[in-house]
Every structure is written in C-alpha cells, then in structure tokens.
Protein backbone atom coordinates (compact mmCIF):
# COMPACT_ATOMS: atom_id res chain seq x y z
CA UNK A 1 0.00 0.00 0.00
CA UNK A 2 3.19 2.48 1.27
CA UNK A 3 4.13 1.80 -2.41
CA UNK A 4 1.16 2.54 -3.90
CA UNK A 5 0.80 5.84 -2.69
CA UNK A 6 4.35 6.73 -2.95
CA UNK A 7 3.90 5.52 -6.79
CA UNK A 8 0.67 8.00 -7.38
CA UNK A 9 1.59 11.03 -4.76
CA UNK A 10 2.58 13.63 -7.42
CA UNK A 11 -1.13 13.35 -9.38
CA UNK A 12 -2.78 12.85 -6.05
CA UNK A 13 -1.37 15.58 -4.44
CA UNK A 14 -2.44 18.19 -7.28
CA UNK A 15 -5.44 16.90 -7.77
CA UNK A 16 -6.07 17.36 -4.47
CA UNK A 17 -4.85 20.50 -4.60
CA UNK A 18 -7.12 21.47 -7.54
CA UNK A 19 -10.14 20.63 -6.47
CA UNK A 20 -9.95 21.84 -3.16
CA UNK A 21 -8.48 25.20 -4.04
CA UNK A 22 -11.06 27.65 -2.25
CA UNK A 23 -9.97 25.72 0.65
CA UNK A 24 -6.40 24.78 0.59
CA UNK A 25 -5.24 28.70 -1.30
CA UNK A 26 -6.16 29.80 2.42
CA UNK A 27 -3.31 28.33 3.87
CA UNK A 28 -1.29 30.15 0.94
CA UNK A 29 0.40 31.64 4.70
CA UNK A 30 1.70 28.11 5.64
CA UNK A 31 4.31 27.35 2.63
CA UNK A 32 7.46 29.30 3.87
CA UNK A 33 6.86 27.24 7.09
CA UNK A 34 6.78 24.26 5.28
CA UNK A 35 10.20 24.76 2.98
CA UNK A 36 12.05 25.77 6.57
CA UNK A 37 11.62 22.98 8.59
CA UNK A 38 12.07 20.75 4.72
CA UNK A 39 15.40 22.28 4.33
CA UNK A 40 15.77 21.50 8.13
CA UNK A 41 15.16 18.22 7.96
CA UNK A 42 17.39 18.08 5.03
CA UNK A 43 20.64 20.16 6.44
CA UNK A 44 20.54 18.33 9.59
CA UNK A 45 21.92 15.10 7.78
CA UNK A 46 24.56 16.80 6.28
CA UNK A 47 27.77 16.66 7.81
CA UNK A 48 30.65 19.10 7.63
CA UNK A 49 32.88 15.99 6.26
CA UNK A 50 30.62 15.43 3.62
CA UNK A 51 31.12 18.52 2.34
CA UNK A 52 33.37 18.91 -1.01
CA UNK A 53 33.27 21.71 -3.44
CA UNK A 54 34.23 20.60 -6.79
CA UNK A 55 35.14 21.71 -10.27
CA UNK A 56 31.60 20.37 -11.68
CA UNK A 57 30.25 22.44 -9.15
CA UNK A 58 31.16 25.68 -10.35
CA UNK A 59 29.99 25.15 -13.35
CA UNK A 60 26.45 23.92 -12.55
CA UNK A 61 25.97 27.39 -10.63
CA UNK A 62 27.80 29.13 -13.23
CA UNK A 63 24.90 28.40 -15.65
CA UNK A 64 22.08 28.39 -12.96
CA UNK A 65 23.12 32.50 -11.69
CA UNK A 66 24.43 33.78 -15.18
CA UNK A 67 21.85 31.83 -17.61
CA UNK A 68 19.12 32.43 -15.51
CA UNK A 69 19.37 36.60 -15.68
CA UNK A 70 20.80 35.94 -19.36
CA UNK A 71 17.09 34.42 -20.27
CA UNK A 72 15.23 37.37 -18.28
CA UNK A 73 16.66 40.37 -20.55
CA UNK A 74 16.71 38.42 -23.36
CA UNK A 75 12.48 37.25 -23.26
CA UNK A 76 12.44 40.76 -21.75
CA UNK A 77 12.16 42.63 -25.02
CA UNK A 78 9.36 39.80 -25.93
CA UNK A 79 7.39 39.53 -22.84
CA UNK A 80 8.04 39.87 -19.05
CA UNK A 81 5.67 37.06 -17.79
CA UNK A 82 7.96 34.41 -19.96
CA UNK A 83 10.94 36.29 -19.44
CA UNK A 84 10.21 35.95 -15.10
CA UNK A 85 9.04 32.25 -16.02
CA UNK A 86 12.77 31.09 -17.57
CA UNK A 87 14.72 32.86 -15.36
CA UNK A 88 12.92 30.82 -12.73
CA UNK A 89 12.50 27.62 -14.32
CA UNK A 90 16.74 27.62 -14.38
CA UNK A 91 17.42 29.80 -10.79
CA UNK A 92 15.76 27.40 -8.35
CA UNK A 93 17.82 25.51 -6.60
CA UNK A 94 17.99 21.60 -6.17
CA UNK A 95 15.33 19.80 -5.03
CA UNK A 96 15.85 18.29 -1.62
CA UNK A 97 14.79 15.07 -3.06
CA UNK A 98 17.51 14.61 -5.32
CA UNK A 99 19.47 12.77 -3.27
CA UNK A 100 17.27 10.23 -3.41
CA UNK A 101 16.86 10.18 -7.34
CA UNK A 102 19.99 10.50 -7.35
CA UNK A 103 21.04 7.33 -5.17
CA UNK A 104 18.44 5.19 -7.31
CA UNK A 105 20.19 5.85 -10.35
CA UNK A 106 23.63 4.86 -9.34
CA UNK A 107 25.43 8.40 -8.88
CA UNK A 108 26.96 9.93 -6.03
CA UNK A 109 24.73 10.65 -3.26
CA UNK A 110 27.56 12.99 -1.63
CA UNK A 111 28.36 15.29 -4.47
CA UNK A 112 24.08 16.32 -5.01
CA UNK A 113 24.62 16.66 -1.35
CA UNK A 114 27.41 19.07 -1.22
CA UNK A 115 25.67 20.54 -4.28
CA UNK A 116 22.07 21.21 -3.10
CA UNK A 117 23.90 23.09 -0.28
CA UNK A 118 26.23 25.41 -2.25
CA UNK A 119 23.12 25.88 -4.73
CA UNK A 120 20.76 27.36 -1.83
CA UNK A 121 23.11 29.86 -0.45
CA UNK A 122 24.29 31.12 -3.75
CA UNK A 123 20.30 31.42 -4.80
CA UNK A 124 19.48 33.38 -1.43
CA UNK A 125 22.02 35.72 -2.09
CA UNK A 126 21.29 35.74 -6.26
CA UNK A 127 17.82 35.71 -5.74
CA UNK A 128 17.23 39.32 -3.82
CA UNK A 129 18.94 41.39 -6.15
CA UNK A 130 17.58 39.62 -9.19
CA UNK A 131 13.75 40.03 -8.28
CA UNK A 132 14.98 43.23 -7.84
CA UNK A 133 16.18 43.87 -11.05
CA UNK A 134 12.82 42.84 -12.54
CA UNK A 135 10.97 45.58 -10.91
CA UNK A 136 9.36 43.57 -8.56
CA UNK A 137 8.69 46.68 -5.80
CA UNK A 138 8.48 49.80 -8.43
CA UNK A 139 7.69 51.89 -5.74
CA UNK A 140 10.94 51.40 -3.86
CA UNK A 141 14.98 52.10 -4.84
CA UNK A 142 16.68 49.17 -5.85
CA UNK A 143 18.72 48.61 -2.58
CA UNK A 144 15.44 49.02 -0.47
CA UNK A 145 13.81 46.35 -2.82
CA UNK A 146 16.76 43.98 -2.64
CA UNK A 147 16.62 44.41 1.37
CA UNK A 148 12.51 43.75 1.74
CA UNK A 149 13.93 40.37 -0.55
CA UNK A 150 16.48 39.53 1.40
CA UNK A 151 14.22 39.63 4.54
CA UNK A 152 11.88 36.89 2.87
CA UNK A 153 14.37 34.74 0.73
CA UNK A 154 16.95 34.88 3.96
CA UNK A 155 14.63 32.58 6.77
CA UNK A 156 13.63 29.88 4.49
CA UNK A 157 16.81 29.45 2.84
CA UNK A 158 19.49 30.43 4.51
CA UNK A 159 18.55 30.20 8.45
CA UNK A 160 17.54 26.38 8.08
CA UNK A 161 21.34 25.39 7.41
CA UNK A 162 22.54 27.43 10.39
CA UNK A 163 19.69 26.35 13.33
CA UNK A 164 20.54 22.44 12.05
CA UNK A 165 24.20 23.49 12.51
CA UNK A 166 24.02 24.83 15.36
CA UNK A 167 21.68 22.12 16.94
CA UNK A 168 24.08 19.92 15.90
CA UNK A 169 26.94 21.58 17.97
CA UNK A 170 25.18 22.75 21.06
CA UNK A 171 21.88 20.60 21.29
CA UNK A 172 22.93 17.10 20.01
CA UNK A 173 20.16 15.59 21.45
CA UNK A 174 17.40 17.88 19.32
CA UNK A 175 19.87 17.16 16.40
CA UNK A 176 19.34 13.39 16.93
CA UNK A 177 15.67 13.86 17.17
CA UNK A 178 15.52 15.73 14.06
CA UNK A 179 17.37 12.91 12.26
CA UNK A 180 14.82 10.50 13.58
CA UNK A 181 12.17 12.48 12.09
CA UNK A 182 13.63 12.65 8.60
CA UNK A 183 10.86 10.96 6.90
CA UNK A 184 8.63 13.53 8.14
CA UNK A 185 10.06 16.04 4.79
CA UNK A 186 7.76 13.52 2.81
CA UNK A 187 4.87 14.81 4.22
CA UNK A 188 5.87 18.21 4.54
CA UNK A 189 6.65 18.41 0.40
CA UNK A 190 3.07 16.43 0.06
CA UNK A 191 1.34 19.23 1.86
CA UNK A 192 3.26 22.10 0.55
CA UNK A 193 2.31 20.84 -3.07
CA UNK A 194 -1.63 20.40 -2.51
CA UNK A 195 -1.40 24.28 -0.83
CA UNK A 196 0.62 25.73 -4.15
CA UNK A 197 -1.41 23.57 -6.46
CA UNK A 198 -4.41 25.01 -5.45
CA UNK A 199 -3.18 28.62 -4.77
CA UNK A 200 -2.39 28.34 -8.87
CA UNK A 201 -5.43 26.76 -10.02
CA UNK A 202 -7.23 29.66 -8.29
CA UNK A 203 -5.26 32.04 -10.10
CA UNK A 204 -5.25 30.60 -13.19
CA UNK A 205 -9.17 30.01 -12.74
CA UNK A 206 -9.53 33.53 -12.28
CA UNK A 207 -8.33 34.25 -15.43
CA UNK A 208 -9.92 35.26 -18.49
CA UNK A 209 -9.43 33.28 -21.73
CA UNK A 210 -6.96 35.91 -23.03
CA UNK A 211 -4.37 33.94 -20.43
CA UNK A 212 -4.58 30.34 -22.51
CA UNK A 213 -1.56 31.50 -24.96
CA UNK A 214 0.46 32.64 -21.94
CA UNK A 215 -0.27 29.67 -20.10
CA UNK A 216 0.84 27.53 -22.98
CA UNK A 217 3.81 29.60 -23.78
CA UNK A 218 4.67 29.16 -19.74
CA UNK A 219 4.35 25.62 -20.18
CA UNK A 220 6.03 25.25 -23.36
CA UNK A 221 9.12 27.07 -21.71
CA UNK A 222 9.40 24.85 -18.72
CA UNK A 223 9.90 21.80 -20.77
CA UNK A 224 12.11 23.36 -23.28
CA UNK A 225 14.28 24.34 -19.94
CA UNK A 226 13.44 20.90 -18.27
CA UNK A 227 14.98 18.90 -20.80
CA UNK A 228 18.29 21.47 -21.11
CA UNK A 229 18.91 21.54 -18.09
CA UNK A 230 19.21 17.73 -17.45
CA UNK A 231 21.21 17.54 -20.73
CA UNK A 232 23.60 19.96 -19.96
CA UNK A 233 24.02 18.72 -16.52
CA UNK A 234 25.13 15.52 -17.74
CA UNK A 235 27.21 16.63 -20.16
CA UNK A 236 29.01 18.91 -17.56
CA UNK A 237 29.12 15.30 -15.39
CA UNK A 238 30.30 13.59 -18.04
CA UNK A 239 33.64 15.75 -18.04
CA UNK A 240 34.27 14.89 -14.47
CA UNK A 241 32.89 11.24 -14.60
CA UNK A 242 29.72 11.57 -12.99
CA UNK A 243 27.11 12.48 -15.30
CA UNK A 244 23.85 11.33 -13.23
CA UNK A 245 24.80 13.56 -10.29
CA UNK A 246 25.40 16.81 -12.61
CA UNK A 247 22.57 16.36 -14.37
CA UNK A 248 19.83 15.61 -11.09
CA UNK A 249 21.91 18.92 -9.66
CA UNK A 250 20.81 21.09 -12.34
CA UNK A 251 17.58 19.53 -13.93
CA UNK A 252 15.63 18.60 -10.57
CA UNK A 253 14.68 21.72 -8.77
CA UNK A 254 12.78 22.49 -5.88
CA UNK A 255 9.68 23.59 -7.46
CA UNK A 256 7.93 24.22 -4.54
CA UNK A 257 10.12 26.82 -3.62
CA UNK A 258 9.85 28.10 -6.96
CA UNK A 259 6.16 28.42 -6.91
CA UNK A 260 6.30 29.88 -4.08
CA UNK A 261 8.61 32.46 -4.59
CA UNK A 262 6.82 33.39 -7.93
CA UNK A 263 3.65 34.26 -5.73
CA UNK A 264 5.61 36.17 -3.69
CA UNK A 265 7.64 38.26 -6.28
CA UNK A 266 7.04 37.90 -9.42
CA UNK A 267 3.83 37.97 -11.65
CA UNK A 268 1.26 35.08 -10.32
CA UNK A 269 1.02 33.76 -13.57
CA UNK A 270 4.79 32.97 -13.90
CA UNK A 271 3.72 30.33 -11.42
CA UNK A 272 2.69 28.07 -14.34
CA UNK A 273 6.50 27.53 -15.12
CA UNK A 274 7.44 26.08 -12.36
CA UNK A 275 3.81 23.91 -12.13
CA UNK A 276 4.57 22.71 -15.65
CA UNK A 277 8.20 22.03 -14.58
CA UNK A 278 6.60 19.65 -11.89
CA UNK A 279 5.42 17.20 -14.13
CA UNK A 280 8.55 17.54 -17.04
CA UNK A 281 10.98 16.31 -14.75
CA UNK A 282 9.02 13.57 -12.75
CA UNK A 283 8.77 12.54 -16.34
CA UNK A 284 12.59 12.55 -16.83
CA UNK A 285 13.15 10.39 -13.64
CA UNK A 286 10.10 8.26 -13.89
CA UNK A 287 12.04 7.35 -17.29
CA UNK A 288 15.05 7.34 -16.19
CA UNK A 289 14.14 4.99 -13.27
CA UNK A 290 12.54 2.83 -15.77
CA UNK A 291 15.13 2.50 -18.35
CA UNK A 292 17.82 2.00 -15.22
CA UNK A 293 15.69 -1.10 -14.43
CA UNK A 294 15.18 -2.55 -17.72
CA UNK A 295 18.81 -2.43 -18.46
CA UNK A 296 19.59 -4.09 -15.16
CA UNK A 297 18.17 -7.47 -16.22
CA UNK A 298 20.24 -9.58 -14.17
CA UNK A 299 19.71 -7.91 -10.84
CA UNK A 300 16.03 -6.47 -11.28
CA UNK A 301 14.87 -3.82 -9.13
CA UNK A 302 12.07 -5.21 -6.37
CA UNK A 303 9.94 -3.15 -4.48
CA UNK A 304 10.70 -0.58 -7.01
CA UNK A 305 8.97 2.68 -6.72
CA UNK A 306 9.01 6.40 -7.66
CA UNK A 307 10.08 9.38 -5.34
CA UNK A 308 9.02 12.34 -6.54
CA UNK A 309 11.18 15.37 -6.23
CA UNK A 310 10.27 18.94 -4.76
C-alpha cells in the first residue's frame, strides 16, 4: 500500500490541490513554514565531512546564476511574464529530493549533497537582487527592494542550514531527534504541493481566456528548460565522470520553492513555469528509473517505486 501511494503522490497531491483550491489557497500563509523545517530536515543530515566543493560544481551554478538573468533580458524585449518564467525555471535551486533520485540511479549521493547546499546559499544571495532587477517593488529604490527580498528569501533558505548546525553543535540531542524524524520532509513536500497547487489553479481560474496562450507559452518554456537543463548537466558530469549527479543537480529543482517564490515576487502567472516544470521532470526520472531497471536485467529492481522530487 506504502508503495502505492508513494507511486501515485505527485497526481494525487495536485489533484487534491485542484479541487480543493477555495480551501487549501487559504493556507497560501503556511508554505514558507513548510520549505524551513524541509530544508531542516534536510541540512541536519549533512555533515561538515561530507562537504566537497568541486570543479563540476562551479559550473552547474555558473549556468544556474548567469543563464538564468541571461534568459530574463533576453524574453524581456518579448514579454516579461515568460521572461520571469525562464529565469525561474533555471534559478531554483535543487530539489531536496535529489538525493534520493539520485542514489536510485547509481550516482553519487555525496556530491548532489554538497551541491544542493552550495546551490541554496548562492540562490538566497542571487535571488534578492535579481527580483529586484525585474521591478518587482516599483515603488521602492533598488537597494530598499533587494533588502525587503532579502528579509523573505533569507529565513527559508538560509537560516535552516545554520539552526541544524548549530543544533548539531550545542543541542545534540534535538539534532538526533531531528534525524529521527527525517521521513517527516515527505509529508511536509506532500502538503506544501496540494497548498501551491491550489493557490495556482485559483489564479489561473480567475483568469480570463486571453491567459490560454500565456499559459501555454509558460508551459512550453518549462519543458524546453526541463529537458536542457538535465542535458547539460550531464554533459558537464560527463567531463568529471559523474554524469547522473550533474545532471539531477541542475535539472531537478525544488519547485515548490519556486512556486512559491513566484507568488511572492514575481507575476502570479509565472507560477505556471514552475507547475509545468513539476510534471517535465518527474517525467525525466520516472524514465530514467525505468530505463535504469530494464537495463539491469540480471539484478532487477524489487519493491521498485518512484520518489518524486520537490
């Protein structure tokens, strides 16, 4: 049964989210709760040890920082909602999850580890003065902009890595307890998605039917992205001999976050990207599950099932 609903939690969860969306958009309040104590859970297994920056590194957030404004001002001219919806679909960081994707397929667990961590800070730092840059608070100066950002973007990235840090140092026992409680991020991601899913389809429901090219063109963006992203990542991996890892670091993002930061700063309809982006790369590593298990025909995979990312 566990695997059942493992198997079916991503169409579950925004269907739930759909048609429940008066309901669950309420709660819009709860999601930066949620990511903090996900990226809690998540920094609390990471060790200082584990920790190793490499040359594959750099260039994954290389392309994530400097591609991600380079698609902004270059849609810009076109149209801002697409132009918001790339530069998002390639500046969200890793999906906590990945590690686990990652692990399934046979690359190293450590180096999407190291990588998910380098990938949040340097987005919590990017992230402020880009939203800036798009005009996000017209009425304020840039630096006053960038600050209200920061004062967001800050808590739910950055102060989760330094509370598990320091529980780890000066409360071991809380640390411990935390680490028990690891497969609690499962749930947390579940009800995070059902909250965001419906907070869009209200949104997009509340649209008029002048929207349906823009939603396409959102849609049509995030895949395009989607499939880059993991290709690129690989190839980057494939340089340093580990082309799984690079390519879950850059293609699987935390699209959660991503929604929820589009809500916050950018247009609500740019929240599409990031919804589309969802289901493009479950695709990806539902396939890439299933092709890892077909070619491993003398040691099949039992109890197999899928774990979707955030």
């Amino acid at each position: 049964m566990w695997k059942f609903i493992k198997d079916w939690i991503l169409p579950v969860a925004m269907i739930t989210g759909a048609l429940t969306y008066k309901w669950v958009s309420a709660l819009s309040f709860l999601t930066p709760y949620l990511l903090f104590f996900m990226l809690l859970l998540t920094f609390s297994k990471i060790s200082w040890k584990d920790i190793r920056f490499k040359p594959a590194h750099i260039w994954l957030l290389l392309i994530q920082l400097i591609v991600s404004i380079g698609l902004y001002y270059a849609l810009l001219p076109f149209n801002r909602i697409l132009a918001e919806g790339a530069m998002l679909c390639v500046l969200t960081p890793t999906a906590t999850a990945a590690t686990v994707i990652t692990g399934m397929l046979g690359g190293s667990v450590g180096f999407i580890t190291a990588y998910a961590l380098f990938c949040n800070v340097a987005v919590a730092l990017a992230a402020p003065v880009y939203f800036s840059l798009t005009g996000v608070h017209e009425e304020l100066t840039f630096l006053q902009s960038m600050f209200n950002i920061c004062q967001k973007v800050f808590p739910v990235l950055i102060l989760p890595l330094f509370v598990a840090f320091a529980m780890k140092k000066w409360t071991p026992k809380v640390h411990n307890a935390l680490l028990n409680l690891s497969k609690l991020t499962f749930y947390l991601w579940v009800a995070a998605l059902v909250i965001v899913t419906g907070i869009t389809v209200r949104f997009v429901l509340e649209q008029d039917g002048n929207e349906l090219i823009m939603i396409i063109g959102l849609l049509c963006v995030s895949l395009i992205l989607c499939c880059l992203q993991f290709g690129i990542g690989r190839g980057i991996g494939k340089r340093y001999g580990d082309p799984i890892s690079a390519g879950q670091g850059l293609g699987q993002k935390n699209t959660i976050l991503a929604i929820w930061m589009a809500q916050t700063y950018l247009h609500p309809l740019t929240t599409i990207a990031p919804a589309g982006y969802i289901l493009w790369q479950n695709i990806i590593n539902s396939s890439q599950l299933f092709l890892k298990a077909r070619k491993a025909k003398k040691n099949p995979i039992k109890n197999h099932s899928v774990t979707y990312s955030l």
